[in-house]
Structures are given as structure tokens and as C-alpha cells.
Protein backbone atom coordinates (compact mmCIF):
# COMPACT_ATOMS: atom_id res chain seq x y z
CA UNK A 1 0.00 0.00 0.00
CA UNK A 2 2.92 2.32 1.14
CA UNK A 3 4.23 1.87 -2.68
CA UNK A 4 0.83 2.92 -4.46
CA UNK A 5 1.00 5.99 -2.37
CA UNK A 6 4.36 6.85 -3.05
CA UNK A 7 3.87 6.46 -7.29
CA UNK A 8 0.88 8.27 -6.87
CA UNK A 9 2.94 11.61 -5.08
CA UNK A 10 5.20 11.50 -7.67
CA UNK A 11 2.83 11.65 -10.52
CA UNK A 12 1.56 14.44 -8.56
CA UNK A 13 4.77 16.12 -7.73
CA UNK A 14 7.45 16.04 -10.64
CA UNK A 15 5.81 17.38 -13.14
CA UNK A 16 4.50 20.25 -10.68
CA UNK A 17 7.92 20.70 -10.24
CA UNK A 18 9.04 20.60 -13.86
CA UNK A 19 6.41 23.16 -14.90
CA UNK A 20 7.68 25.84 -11.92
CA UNK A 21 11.23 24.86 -12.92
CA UNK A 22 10.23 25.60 -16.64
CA UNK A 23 9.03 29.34 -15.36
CA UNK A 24 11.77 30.44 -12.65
CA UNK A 25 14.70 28.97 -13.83
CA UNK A 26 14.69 31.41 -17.27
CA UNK A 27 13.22 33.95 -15.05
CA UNK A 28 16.21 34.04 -12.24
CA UNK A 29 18.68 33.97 -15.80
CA UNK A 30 16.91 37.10 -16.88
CA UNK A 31 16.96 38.90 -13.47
CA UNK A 32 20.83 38.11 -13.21
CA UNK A 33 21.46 39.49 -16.39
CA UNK A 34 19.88 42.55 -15.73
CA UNK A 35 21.26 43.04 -12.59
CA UNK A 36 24.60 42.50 -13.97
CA UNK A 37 23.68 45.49 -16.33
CA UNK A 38 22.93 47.81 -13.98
CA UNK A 39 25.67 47.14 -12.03
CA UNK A 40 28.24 50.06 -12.26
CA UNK A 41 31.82 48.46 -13.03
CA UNK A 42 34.86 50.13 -12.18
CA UNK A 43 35.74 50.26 -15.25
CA UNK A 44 32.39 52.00 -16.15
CA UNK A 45 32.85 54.36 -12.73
CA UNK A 46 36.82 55.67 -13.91
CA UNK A 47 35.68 56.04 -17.47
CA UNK A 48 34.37 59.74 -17.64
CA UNK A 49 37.92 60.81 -15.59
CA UNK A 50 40.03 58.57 -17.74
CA UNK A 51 38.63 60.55 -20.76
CA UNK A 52 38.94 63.69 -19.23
CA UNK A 53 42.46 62.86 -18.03
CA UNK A 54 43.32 61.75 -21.68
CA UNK A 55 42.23 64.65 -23.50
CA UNK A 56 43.82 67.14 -20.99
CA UNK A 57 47.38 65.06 -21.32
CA UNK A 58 46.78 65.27 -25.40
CA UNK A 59 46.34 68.95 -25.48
CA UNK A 60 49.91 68.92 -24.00
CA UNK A 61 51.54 67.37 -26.73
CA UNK A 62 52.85 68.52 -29.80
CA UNK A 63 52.14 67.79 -33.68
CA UNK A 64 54.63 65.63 -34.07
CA UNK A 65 54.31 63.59 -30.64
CA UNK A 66 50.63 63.31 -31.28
CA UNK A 67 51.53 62.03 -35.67
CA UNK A 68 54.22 59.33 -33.75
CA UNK A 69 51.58 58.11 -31.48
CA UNK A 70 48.93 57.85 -34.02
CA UNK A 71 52.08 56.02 -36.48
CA UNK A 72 52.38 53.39 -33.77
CA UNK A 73 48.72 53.04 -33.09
CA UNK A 74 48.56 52.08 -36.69
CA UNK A 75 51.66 49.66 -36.95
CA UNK A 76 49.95 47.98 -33.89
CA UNK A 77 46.59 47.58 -35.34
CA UNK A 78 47.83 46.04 -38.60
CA UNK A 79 49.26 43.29 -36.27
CA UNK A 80 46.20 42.67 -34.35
CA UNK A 81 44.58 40.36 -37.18
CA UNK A 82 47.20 38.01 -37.57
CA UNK A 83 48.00 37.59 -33.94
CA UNK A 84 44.25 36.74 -33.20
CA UNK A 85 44.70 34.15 -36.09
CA UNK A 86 47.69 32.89 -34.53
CA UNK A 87 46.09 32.33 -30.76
CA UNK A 88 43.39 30.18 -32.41
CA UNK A 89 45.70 28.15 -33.84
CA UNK A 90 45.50 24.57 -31.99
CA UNK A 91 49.45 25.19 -30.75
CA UNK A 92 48.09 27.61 -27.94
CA UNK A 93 45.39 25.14 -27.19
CA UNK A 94 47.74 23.39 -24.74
CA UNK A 95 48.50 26.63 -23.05
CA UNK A 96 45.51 27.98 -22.90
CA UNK A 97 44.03 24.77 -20.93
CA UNK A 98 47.34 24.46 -18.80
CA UNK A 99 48.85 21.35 -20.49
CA UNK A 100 51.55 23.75 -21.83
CA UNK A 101 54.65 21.60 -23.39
CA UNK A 102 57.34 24.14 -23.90
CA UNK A 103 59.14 23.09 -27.30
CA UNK A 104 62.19 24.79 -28.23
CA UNK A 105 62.06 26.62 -31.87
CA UNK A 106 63.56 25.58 -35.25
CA UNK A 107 66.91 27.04 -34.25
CA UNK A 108 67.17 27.02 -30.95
CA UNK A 109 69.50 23.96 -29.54
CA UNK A 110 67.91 21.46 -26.78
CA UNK A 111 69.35 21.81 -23.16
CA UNK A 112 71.56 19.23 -21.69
């Protein structure tokens, strides 16, 4: 008798719980999400000074400080693409999930 009652309460129960489960769980992941939006970083907080701080330092400088910086700005960005194509590549996979084997390059000599 003990086992009807038992199969009965969860025929009752679990898919009571499934449906609530189907309704909160999405709502709590929406809730989170927004209240990780509102949230003020510190990067979000130090932004307006940072600004302000840059464009007061750049006023300082002259032409041809401000044409070198913008020179190695664009030097750096041309590099960006390949270097992003180069982390994918499955060599940093090791490092990136700590198994990191160091190998020595083509003309570099092994130690010992």
C-alpha cells in the first residue's frame, strides 16, 4: 500500500515541479542578467575621468608627438589580425588549458 501511495505523489509532484522549474529557472537567468547590467563596473565608474584625463594630457603634446603616437597606433593595429589568427591556432590550445609543453624553436639547440 505504502508503494501505491508513493507512485501516486510522484505523478503528482514532478511534473508540478518541472512546470515551476520551466518558469523560474529562465526567469532568475533574466533577473541576473539585468542586474549585472545595472551594475556600475569600475571600469564603467573611472571612465568619464580617464577621458577627461586623456584629453587634458593630449592637449599637451605637440604635432609631431601626437603624428608618432597615431604612427604606432597604426603599426599595432595592422598586427592585431594576424596575432588573433595565430592564438586560435591549436598550438596555444595546450597553453591555454594548462597542459603547456614548452618546445624549443627551429633554431634554438635542446638543453643538456
Amino acid at each position: 500500500m505504502v508503494m501505491g501511495l508513493q507512485s501516486v505523489v510522484n505523478i503528482a509532484t514532478r511534473p508540478t515541479s518541472g512546470l515551476i522549474g520551466l518558469v523560474v529557472l529562465p526567469a532568475h537567468g533574466m533577473a541576473t542578467k539585468v542586474r549585472t547590467k545595472l551594475r556600475r563596473t569600475a571600469d564603467r565608474v573611472y571612465q568619464g575621468p580617464r577621458h577627461d584625463i586623456g584629453i587634458a594630457e593630449a592637449a599637451k603634446l605637440t604635432s609631431a608627438e601626437k603624428d608618432e603616437i597615431v604612427r604606432q597606433f597604426e603599426a599595432c593595429k595592422k598586427e592585431t589580425k594576424a596575432r588573433k589568427w595565430e592564438y586560435r591556432s591549436p598550438r596555444f590550445r595546450p597553453f591555454l588549458t594548462g597542459q603547456m609543453v614548452l618546445k624549443p624553436h627551429q633554431g634554438e639547440q635542446k638543453a643538456g
